[in-house]
Protein backbone atom coordinates (compact mmCIF):
# COMPACT_ATOMS: atom_id res chain seq x y z
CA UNK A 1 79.16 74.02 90.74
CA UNK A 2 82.13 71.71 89.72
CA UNK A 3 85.55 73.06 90.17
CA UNK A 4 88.91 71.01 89.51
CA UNK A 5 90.12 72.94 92.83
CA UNK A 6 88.78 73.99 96.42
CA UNK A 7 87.74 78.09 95.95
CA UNK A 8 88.15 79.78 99.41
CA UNK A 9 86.84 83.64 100.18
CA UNK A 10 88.35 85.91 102.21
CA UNK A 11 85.47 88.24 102.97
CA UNK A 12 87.26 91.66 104.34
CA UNK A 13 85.43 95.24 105.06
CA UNK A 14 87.92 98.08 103.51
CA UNK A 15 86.07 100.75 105.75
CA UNK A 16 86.75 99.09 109.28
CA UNK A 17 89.66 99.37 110.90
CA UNK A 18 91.13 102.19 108.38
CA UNK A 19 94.15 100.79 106.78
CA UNK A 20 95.23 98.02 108.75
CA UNK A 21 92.43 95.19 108.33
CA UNK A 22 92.42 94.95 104.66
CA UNK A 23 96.41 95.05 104.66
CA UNK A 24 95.64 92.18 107.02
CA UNK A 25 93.20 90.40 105.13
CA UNK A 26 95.09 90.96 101.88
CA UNK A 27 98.50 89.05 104.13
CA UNK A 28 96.29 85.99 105.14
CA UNK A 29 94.96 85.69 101.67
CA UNK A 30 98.54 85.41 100.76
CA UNK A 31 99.31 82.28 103.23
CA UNK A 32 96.33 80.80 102.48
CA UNK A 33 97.85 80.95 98.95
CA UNK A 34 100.91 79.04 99.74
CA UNK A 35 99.91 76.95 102.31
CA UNK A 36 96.61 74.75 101.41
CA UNK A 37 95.95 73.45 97.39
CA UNK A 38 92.95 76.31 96.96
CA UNK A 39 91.90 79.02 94.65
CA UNK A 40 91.95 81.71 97.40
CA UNK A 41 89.93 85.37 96.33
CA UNK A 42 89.65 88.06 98.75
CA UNK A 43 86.94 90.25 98.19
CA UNK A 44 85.45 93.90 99.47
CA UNK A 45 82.62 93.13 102.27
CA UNK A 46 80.91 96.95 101.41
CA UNK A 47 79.87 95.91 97.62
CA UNK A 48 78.06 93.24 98.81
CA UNK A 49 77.00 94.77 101.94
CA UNK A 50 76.93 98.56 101.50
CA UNK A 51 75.41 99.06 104.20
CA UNK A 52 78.70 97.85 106.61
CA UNK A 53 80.38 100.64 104.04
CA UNK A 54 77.34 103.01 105.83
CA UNK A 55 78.80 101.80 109.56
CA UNK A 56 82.47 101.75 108.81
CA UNK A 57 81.80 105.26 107.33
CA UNK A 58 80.63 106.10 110.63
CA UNK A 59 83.79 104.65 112.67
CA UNK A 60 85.76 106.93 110.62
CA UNK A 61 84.11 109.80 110.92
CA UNK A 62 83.70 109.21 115.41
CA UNK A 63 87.46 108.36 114.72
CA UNK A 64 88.69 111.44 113.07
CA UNK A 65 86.36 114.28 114.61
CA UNK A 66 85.72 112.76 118.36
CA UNK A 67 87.91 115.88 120.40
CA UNK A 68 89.22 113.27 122.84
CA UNK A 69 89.34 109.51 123.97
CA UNK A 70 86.39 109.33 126.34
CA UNK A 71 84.33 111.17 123.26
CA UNK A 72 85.65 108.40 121.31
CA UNK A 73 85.01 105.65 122.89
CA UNK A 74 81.19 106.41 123.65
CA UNK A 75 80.53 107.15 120.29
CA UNK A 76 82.00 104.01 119.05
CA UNK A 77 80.65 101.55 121.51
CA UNK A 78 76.93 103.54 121.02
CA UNK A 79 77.13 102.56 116.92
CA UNK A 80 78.39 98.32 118.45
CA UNK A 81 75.42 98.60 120.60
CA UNK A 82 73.13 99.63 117.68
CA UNK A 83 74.75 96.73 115.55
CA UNK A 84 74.50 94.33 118.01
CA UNK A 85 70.58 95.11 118.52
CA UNK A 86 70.06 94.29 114.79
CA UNK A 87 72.25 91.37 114.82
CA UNK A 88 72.06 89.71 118.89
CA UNK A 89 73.67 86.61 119.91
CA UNK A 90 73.29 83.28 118.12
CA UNK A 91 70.93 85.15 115.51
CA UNK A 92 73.15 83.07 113.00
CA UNK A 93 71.27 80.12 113.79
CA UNK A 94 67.85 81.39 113.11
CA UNK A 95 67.59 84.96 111.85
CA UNK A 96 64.12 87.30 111.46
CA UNK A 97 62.56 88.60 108.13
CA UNK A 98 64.39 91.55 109.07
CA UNK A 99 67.69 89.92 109.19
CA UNK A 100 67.47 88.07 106.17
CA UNK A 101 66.40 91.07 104.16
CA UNK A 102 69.51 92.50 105.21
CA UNK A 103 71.78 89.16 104.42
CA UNK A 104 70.06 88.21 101.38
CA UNK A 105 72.95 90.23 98.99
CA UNK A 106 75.31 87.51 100.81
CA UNK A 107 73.31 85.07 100.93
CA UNK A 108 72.64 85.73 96.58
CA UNK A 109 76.57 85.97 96.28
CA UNK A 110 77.29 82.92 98.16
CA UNK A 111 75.26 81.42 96.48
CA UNK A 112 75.93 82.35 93.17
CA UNK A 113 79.99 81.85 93.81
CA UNK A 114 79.60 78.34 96.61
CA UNK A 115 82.96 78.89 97.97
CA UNK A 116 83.78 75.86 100.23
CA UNK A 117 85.44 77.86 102.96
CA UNK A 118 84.13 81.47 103.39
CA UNK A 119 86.90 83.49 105.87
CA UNK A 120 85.47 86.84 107.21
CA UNK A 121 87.93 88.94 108.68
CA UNK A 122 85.90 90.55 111.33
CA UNK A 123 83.84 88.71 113.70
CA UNK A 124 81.18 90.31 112.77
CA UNK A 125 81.62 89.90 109.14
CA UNK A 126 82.13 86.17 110.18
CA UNK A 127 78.74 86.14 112.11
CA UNK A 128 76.95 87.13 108.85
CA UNK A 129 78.61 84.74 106.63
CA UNK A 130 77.23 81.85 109.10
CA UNK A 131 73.58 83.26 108.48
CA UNK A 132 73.86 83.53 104.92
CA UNK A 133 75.31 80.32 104.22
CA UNK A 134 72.63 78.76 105.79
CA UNK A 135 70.03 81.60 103.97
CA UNK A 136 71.79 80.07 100.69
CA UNK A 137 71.29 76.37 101.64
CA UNK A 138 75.04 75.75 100.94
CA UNK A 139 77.83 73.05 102.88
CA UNK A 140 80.41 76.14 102.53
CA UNK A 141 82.68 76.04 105.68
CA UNK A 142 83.12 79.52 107.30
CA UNK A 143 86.12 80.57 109.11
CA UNK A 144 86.57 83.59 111.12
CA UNK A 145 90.22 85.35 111.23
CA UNK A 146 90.55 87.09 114.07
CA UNK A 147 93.04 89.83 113.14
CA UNK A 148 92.75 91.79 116.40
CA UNK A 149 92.09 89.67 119.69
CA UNK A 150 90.88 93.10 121.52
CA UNK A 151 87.57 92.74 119.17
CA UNK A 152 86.58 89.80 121.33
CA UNK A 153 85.75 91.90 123.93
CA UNK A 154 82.67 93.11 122.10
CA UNK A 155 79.78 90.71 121.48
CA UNK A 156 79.31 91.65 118.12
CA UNK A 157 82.24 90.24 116.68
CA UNK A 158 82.25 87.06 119.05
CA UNK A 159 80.39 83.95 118.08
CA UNK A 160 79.75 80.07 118.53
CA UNK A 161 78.97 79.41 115.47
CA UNK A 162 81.60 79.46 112.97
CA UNK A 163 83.21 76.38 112.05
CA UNK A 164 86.84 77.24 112.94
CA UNK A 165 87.88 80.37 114.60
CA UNK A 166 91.49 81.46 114.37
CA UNK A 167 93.55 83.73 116.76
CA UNK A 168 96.76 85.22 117.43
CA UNK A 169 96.97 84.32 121.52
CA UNK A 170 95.74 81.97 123.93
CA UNK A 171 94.26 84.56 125.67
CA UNK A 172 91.79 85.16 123.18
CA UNK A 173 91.12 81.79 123.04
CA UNK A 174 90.04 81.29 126.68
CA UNK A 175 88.07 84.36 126.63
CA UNK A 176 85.84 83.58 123.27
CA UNK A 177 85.25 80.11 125.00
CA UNK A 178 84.51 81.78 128.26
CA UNK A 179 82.30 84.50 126.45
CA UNK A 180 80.34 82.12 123.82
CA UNK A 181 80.86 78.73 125.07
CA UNK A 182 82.76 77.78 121.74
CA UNK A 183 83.93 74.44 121.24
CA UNK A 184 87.58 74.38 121.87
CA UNK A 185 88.52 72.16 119.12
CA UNK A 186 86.67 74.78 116.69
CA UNK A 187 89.57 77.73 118.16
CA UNK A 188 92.78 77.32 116.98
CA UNK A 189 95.60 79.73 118.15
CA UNK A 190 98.03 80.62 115.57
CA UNK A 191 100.22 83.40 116.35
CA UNK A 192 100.24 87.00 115.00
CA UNK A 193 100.07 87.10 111.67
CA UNK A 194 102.46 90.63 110.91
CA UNK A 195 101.21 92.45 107.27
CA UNK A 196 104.83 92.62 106.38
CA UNK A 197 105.26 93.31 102.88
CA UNK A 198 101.42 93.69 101.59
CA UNK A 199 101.60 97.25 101.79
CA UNK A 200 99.67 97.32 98.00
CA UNK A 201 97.64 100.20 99.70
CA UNK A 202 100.62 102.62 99.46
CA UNK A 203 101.85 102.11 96.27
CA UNK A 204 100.73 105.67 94.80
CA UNK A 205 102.91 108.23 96.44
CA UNK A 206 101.49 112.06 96.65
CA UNK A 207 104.40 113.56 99.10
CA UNK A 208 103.50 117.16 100.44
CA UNK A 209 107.35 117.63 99.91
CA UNK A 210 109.68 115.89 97.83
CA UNK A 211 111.95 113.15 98.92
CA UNK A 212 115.25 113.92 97.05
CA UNK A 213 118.02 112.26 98.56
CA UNK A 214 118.13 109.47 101.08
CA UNK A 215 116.15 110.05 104.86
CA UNK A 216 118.87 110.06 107.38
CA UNK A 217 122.53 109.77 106.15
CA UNK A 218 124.52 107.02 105.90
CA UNK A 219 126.91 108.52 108.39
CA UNK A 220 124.24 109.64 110.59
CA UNK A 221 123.90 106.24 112.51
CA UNK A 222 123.69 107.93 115.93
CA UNK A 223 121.02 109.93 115.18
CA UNK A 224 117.37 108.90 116.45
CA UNK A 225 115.59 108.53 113.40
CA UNK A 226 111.82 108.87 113.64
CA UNK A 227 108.66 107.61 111.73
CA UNK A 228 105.54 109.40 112.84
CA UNK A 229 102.74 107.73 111.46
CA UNK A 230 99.22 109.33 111.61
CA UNK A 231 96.02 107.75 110.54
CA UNK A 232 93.50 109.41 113.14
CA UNK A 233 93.56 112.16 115.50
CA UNK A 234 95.75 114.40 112.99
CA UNK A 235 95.76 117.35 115.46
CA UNK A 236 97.73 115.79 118.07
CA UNK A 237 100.46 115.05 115.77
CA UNK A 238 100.75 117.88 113.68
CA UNK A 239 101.90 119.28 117.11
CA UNK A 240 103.89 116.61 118.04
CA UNK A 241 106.01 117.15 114.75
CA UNK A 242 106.25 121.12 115.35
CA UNK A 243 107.75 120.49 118.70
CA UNK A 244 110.34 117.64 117.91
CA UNK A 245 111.32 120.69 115.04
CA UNK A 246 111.49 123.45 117.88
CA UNK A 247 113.00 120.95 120.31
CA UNK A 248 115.42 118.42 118.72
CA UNK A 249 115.67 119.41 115.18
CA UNK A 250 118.81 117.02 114.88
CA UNK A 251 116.48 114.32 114.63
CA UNK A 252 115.68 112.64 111.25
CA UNK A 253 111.98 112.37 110.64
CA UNK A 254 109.43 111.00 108.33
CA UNK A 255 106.05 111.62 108.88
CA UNK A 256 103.15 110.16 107.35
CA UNK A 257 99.73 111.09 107.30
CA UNK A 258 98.01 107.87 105.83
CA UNK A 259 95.49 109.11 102.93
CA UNK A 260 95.37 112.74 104.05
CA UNK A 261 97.14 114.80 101.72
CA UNK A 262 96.53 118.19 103.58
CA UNK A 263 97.55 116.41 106.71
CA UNK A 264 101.07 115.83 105.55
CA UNK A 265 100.54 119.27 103.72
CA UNK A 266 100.47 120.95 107.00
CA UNK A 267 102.87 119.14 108.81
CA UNK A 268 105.95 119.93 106.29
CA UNK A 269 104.57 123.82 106.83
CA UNK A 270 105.03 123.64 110.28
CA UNK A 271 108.67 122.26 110.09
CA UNK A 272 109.70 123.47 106.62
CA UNK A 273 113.34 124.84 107.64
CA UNK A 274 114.02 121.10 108.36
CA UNK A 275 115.23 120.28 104.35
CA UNK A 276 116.42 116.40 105.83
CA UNK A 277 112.33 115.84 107.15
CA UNK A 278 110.10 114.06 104.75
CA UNK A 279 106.09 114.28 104.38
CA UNK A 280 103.68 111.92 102.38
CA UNK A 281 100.29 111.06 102.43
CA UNK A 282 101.35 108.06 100.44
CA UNK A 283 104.12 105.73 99.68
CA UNK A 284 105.30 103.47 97.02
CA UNK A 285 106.64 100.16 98.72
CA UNK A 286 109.85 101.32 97.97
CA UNK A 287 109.86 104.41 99.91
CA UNK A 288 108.32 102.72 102.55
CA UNK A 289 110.26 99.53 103.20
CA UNK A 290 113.12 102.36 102.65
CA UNK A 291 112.34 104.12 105.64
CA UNK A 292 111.70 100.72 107.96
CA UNK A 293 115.09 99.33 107.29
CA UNK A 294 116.54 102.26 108.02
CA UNK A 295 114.77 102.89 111.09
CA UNK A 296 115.75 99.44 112.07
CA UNK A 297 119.30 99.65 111.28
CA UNK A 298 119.40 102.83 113.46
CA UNK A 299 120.23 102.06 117.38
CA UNK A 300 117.87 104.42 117.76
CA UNK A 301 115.15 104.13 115.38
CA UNK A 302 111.41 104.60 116.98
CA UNK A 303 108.07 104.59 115.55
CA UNK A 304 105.24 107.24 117.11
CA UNK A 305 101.87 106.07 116.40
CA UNK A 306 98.66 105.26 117.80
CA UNK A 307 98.52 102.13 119.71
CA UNK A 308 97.11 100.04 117.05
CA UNK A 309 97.98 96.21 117.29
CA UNK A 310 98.81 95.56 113.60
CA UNK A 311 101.00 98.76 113.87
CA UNK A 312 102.68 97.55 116.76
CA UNK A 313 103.12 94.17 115.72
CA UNK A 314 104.63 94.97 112.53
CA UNK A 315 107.09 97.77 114.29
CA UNK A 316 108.24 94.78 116.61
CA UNK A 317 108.83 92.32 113.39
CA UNK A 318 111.29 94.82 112.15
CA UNK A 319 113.17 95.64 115.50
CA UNK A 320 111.72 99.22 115.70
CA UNK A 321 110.51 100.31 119.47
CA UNK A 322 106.75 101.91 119.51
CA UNK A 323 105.88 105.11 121.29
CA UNK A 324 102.09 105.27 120.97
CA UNK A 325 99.38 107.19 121.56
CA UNK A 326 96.26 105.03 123.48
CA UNK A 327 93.42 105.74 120.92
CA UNK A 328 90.63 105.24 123.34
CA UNK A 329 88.53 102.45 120.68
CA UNK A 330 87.77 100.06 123.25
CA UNK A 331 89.37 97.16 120.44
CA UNK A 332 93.01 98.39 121.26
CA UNK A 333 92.77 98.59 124.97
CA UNK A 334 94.69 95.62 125.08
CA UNK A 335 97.68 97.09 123.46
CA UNK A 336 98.97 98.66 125.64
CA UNK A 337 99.35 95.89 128.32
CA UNK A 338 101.16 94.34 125.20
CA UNK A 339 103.46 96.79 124.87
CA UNK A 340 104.64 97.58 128.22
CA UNK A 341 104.70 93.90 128.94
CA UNK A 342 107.20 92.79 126.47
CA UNK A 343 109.04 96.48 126.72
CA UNK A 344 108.48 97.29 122.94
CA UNK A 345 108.41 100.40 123.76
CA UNK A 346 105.46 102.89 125.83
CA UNK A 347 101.95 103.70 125.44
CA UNK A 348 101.22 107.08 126.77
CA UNK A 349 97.39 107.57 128.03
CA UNK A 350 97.87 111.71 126.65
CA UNK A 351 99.01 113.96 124.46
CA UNK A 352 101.24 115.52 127.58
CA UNK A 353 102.49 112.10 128.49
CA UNK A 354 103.56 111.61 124.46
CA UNK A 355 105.15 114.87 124.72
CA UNK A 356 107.08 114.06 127.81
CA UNK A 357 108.25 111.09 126.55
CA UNK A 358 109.88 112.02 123.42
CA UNK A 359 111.42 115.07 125.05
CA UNK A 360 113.21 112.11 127.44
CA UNK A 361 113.75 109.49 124.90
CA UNK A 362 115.24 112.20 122.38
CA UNK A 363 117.25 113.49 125.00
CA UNK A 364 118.86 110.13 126.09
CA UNK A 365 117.99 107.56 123.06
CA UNK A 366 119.73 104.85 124.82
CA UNK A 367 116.33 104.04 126.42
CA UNK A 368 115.28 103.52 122.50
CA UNK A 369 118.04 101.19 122.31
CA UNK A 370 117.01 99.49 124.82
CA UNK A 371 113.40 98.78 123.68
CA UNK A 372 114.94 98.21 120.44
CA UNK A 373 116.44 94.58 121.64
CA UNK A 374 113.00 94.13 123.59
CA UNK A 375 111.76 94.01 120.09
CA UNK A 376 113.60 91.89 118.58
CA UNK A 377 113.87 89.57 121.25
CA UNK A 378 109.97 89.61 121.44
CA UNK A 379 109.66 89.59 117.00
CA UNK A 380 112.39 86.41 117.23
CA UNK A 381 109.93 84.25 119.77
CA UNK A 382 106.43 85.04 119.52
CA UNK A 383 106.53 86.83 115.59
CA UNK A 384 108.02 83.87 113.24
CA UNK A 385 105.86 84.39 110.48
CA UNK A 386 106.84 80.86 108.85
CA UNK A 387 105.65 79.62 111.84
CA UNK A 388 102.67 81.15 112.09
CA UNK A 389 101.39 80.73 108.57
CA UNK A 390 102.04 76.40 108.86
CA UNK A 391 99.90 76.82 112.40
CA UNK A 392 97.21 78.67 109.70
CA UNK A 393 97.44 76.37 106.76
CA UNK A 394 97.63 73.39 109.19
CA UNK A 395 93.97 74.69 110.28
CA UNK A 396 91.96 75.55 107.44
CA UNK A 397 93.27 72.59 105.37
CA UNK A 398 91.12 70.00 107.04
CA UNK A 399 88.31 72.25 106.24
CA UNK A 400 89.04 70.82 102.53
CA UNK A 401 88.50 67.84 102.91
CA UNK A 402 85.60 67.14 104.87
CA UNK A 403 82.63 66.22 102.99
């Protein structure tokens, strides 16, 4: 197939990872963009593959219904270990009938499309692109992005085999050597890459009340301002938001409960005396980018989330200190150490500890103010975007121009 330019694929499972890995996918696409001379197209994994649609089906629903961490967790790591019996170590370099039956949609679209870099955004997703680019009898170059470093510390979404491997700390790098006995040249650390503004995902806004007038007044500095953000374990926050109304009702609060109408629905029931609150399920960019700069021109702006790294990682780019929730998915164990570490903000292990916490925090927000320069002292060294996208560009470029 002759093409005047280099095509590259970003390759990038919707259903995985709820919001935050296709918002991540959808950034890198948009380095890759400026940074190397490429036609870059990122694509849905689950129409080529429905069956990962089947599985990431299933890590929403243990997500959203498991009654507590521990549940969680076992159900989670019980569908890995199923995965990772279909699809075992190194089975990129020579798969079974089996596998290949299951490959050959990628392997057809590869193909079909002979992309000369291939970037899966899961390790997993990375694994099968190896197979089927050799299924397909291709040259095309695969990359694997690894948007969340606590993945690595499940074998199915660490490999060998791809041709370049990028990651956001040199932690991960030592452990996917340690783990897979990677070459070290094919690992490249790069830095966080922070979503920032690719928020495409909430540009349709269906708020469970209306969001006349601006959140927090101008003159109402002083005040902590609060954005509770809720894409799993609904419950738990739903309470969280009828306390902080019972408790400290001079806070101003935003809540959002990510794709779940009835969620937010509920939540601006349980607080409706509170006129200066605000609910949505969704959010144009406007509204949203609205809310983070005022949180982070508040002293004592905070989000309350679960301790997601993307989530995180973002709050620190824009100066806002994190009060999470542990989720118990054995991929965000890590965050916590992260936050504590660099004082972004606190991870609480339980519902009770959350609830503590925001009682103390609410009651003297100078301790938010003083996570709040954590952050930015922590998004000013380690987060510099420009940065990080040369480090990436700088990588996959040679990729280009091998034969």
């Amino acid at each position: 197939m002759h093409r005047d330019r280099s095509h590259i694929q970003v390759l990038s499972p919707r259903t995985w990872g709820e919001f935050g890995n296709y918002l991540a996918a959808t950034r890198f696409s948009r380095v890759l963009r400026g940074g190397v001379d490429a036609e870059v197209t990122l694509l849905e994994a689950e129409p080529i593959l429905p069956w990962l649609g089947e599985a990431g089906a299933e890590i929403r629903e243990i997500s959203l219904n498991s009654p507590d961490a521990a549940t969680r967790t076992r159900h989670y790591m019980a569908l890995m270990d199923r995965l990772q019996k279909r699809f075992p170590a190194d089975f990129e370099a020579d798969p079974t009938p089996t596998q290949r039956t299951e490959l050959a949609p990628l392997a057809e679209h590869l193909r079909a499309t002979a992309p000369d870099v291939v970037v899966g955004t899961k390790g997993f997703v990375a694994r099968l692109c190896v197979a089927a680019v050799r299924l397909a009898g291709l040259e095309t170059r695969v990359v694997s992005h690894v948007t969340n470093p606590g993945l690595l510390q499940l074998p199915l979404h660490r490999s060998r085999h791809p041709d370049l491997t990028l990651v956001g700390f040199d932690w991960a790098k030592e452990h996917l050597i340690a783990e897979t006995g990677a070459e070290a040249d094919r690992v490249s650390v790069v830095g966080p890459l922070v979503a920032q503004h690719d928020l495409r995902d909430f540009m349709t806004d269906e708020s469970a009340a209306p969001a006349a007038g601006p959140w927090g007044g101008e003159n109402d500095h002083q005040r902590p301002r609060l954005i509770v953000f809720c894409n799993r374990g609904g419950d738990t926050y739903l309470e969280l938001v009828q306390h902080i109304a019972t408790h400290h009702p001079d806070t101003d609060l935003v809540f959002v409960g990510y794709d779940d109408p009835e969620l937010a629905r509920r939540a601006a029931s349980g607080a409706a005396r509170l006129a200066h609150w605000r609910f949505h399920s969704r959010l144009t960019q406007a509204q949203y980018f609205d809310y983070i700069d005022r949180a982070a021109r508040s002293p004592y702006g905070l989000l309350v989330s679960k301790a997601g790294p993307n989530t995180t990682l973002e709050a620190a780019y824009f100066g806002i200190p994190v009060l999470m929730l542990e989720s118990g998915l054995p991929m965000e164990q890590w965050v916590p150490g992260l936050i504590h570490e660099h004082q972004l903000g606190r991870a609480c292990a339980t519902p009770e500890d959350l609830f503590r916490t925001v009682d103390d925090w609410l009651a003297r927000p100078s301790a938010i103010a003083l996570h709040k320069k954590a952050a930015i002292g922590f998004a000013e060294s380690v987060l510099d975007q420009e940065a990080v996208s040369g480090r990436i560009a700088e990588a996959v470029r040679p990729l280009l121009e091998q034969p």
